[in-house]
C-alpha atoms as a PDB file:
ATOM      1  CA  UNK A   1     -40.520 -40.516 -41.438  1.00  0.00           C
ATOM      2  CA  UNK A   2     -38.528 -41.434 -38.879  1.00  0.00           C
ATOM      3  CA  UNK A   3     -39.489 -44.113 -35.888  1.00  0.00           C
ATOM      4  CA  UNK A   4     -38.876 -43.791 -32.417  1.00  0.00           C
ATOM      5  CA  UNK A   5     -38.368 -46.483 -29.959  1.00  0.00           C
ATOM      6  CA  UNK A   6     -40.893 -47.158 -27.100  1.00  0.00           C
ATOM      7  CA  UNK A   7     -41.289 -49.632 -24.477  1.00  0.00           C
ATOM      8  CA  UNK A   8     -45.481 -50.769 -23.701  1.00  0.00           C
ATOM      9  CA  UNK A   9     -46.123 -51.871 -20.171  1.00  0.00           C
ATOM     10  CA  UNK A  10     -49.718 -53.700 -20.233  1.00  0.00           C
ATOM     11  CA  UNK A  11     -51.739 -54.328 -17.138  1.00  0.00           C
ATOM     12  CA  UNK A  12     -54.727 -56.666 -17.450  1.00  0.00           C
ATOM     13  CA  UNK A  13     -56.910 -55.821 -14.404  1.00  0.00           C
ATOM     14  CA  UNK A  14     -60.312 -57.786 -14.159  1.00  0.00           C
ATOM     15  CA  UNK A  15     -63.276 -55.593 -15.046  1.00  0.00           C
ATOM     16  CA  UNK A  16     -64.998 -56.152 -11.147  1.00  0.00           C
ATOM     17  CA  UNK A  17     -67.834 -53.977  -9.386  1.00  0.00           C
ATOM     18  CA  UNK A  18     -66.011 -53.700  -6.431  1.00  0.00           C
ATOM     19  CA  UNK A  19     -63.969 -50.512  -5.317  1.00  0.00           C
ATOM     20  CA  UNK A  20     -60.624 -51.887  -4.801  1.00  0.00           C
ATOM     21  CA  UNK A  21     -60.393 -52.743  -8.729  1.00  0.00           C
ATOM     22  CA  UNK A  22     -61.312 -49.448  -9.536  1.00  0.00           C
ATOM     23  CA  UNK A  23     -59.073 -48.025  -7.227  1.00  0.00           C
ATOM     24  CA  UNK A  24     -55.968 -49.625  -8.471  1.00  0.00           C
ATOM     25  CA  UNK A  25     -56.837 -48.950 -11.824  1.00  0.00           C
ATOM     26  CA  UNK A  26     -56.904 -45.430 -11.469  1.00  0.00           C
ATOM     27  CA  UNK A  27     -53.750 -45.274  -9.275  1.00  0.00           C
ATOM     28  CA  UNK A  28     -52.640 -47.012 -12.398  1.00  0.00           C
ATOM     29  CA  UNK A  29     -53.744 -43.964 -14.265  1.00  0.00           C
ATOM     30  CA  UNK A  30     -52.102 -41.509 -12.166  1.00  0.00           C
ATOM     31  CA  UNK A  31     -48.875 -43.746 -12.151  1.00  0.00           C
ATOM     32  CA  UNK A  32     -48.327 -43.657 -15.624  1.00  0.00           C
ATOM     33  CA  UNK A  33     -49.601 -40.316 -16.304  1.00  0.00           C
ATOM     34  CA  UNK A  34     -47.130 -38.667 -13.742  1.00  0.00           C
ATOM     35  CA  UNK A  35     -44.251 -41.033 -14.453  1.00  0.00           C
ATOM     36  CA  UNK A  36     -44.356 -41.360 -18.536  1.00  0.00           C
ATOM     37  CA  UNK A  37     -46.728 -38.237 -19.490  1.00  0.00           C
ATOM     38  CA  UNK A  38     -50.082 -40.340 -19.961  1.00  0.00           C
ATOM     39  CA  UNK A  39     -51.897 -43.812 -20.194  1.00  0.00           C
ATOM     40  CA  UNK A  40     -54.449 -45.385 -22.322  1.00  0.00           C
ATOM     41  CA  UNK A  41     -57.644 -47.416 -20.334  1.00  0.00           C
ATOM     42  CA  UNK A  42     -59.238 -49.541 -22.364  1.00  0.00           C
ATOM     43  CA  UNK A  43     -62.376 -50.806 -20.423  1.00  0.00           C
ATOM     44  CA  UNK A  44     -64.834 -53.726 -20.635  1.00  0.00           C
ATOM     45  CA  UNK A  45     -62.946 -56.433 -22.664  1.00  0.00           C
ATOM     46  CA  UNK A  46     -63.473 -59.780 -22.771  1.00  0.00           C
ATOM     47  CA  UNK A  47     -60.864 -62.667 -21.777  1.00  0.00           C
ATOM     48  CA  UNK A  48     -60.369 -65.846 -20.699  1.00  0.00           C
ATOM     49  CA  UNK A  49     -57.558 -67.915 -18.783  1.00  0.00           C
ATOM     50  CA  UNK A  50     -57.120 -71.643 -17.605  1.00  0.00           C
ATOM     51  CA  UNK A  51     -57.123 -71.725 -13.727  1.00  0.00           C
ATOM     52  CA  UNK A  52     -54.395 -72.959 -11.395  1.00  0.00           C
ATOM     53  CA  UNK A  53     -57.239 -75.916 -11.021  1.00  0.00           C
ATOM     54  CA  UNK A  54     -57.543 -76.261 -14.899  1.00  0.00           C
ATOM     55  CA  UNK A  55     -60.889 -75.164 -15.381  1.00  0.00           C
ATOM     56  CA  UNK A  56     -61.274 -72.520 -18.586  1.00  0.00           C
ATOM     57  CA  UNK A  57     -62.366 -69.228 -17.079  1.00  0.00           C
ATOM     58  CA  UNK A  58     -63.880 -66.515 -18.780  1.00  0.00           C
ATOM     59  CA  UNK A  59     -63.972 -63.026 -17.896  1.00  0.00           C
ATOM     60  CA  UNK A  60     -64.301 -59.386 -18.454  1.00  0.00           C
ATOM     61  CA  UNK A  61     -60.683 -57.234 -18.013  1.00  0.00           C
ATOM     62  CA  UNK A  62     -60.258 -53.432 -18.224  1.00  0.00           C
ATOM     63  CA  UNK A  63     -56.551 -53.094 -20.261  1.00  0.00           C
ATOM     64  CA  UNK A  64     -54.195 -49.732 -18.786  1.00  0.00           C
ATOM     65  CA  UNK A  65     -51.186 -49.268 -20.977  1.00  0.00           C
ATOM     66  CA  UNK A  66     -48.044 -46.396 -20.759  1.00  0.00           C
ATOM     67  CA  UNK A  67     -45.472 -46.165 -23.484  1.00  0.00           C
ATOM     68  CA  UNK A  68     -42.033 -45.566 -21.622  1.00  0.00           C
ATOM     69  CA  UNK A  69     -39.160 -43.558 -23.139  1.00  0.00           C
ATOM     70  CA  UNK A  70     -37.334 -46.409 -22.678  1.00  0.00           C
ATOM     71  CA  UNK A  71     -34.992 -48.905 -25.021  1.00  0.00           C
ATOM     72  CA  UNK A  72     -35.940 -53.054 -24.847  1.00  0.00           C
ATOM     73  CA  UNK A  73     -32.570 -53.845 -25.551  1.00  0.00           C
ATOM     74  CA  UNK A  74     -30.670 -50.962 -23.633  1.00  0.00           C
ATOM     75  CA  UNK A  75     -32.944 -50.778 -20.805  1.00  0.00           C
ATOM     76  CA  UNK A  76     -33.890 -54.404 -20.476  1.00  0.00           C
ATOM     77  CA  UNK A  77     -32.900 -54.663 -16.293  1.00  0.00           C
ATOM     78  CA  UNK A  78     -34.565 -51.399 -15.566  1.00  0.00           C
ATOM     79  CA  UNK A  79     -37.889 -52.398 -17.342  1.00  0.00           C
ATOM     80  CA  UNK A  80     -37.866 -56.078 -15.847  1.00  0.00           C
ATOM     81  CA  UNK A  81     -37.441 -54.283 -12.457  1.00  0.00           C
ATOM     82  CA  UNK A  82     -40.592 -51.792 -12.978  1.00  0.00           C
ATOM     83  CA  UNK A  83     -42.458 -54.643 -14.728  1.00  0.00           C
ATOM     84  CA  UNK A  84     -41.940 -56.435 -11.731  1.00  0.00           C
ATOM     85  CA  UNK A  85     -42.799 -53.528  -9.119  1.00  0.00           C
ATOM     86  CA  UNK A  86     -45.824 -53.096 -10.959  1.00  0.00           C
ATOM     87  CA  UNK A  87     -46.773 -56.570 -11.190  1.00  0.00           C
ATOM     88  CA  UNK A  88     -46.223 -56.909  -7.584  1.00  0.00           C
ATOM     89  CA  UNK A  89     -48.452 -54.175  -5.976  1.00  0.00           C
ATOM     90  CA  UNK A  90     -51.116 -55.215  -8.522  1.00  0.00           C
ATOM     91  CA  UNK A  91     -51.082 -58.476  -7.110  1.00  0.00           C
ATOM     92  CA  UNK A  92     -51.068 -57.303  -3.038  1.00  0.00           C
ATOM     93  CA  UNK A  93     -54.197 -55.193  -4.386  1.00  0.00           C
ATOM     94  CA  UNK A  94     -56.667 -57.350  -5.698  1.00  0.00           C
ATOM     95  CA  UNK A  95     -57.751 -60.890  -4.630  1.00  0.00           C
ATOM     96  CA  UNK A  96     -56.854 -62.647  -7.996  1.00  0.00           C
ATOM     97  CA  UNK A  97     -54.802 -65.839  -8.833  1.00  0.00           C
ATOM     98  CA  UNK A  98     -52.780 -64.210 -11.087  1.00  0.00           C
ATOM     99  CA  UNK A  99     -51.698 -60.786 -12.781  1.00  0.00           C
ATOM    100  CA  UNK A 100     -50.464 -59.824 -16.112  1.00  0.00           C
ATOM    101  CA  UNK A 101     -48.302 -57.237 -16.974  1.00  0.00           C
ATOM    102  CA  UNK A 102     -46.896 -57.318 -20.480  1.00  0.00           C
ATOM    103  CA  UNK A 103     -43.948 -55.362 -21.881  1.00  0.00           C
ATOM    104  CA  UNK A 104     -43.475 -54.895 -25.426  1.00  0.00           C
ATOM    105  CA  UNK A 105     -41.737 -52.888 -28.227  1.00  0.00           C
ATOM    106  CA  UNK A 106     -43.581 -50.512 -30.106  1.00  0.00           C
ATOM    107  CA  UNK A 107     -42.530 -47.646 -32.400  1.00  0.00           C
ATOM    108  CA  UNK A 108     -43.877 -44.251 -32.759  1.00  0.00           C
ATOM    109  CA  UNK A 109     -43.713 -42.158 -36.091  1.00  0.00           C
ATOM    110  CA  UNK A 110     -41.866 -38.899 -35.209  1.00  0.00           C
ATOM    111  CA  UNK A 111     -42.655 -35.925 -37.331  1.00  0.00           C
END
């Protein structure tokens, strides 16, 4: 069976009662859904970070992931800039010390 090349861009967005978070998660939604054909949510997870000051935080995140039609290796500037992009207006969107977005390899089976 043969295996076909994807790119995974990860947002971790913190899991927040307050509108704005839900907001940009479904824009989120939308984005990847119009852009790459569809998204995955993934809601009510648990994490936990060190802050800027040190102290070990612990939280709840809600996970939004796309696979892109996209090669690591042969599309590596065009994937750092949307990483990036999408890193960025996360960031102007939500009060938060820090945003992840994480981009990874992943292989579907092709029948």
């Amino acid at each position: 069976m043969p295996l076909s090349e994807k790119v995974r861009v990860e947002i971790y967005v913190p899991d927040l009662p307050v509108q704005t978070y839900q907001d940009l998660l479904e824009s989120l939604e939308q984005e990847f859904t119009h852009t790459f054909g569809g998204s995955t949510v993934v809601r009510g997870l648990r994490g936990s970070y060190l802050s800027r000051l040190g102290s070990a935080m612990r939280d709840r995140v809600n996970l939004i992931y796309s696979d892109l039609p996209l090669s690591l290796q042969g599309d590596r500037e065009l994937i750092s800039h949307y990483a990036d992009y999408i890193r960025d207006a996360t960031f102007a969107a939500l009060n938060e010390e820090a945003v992840l977005v994480a981009v990874i390899e992943v292989y579907h089976a092709q029948v």
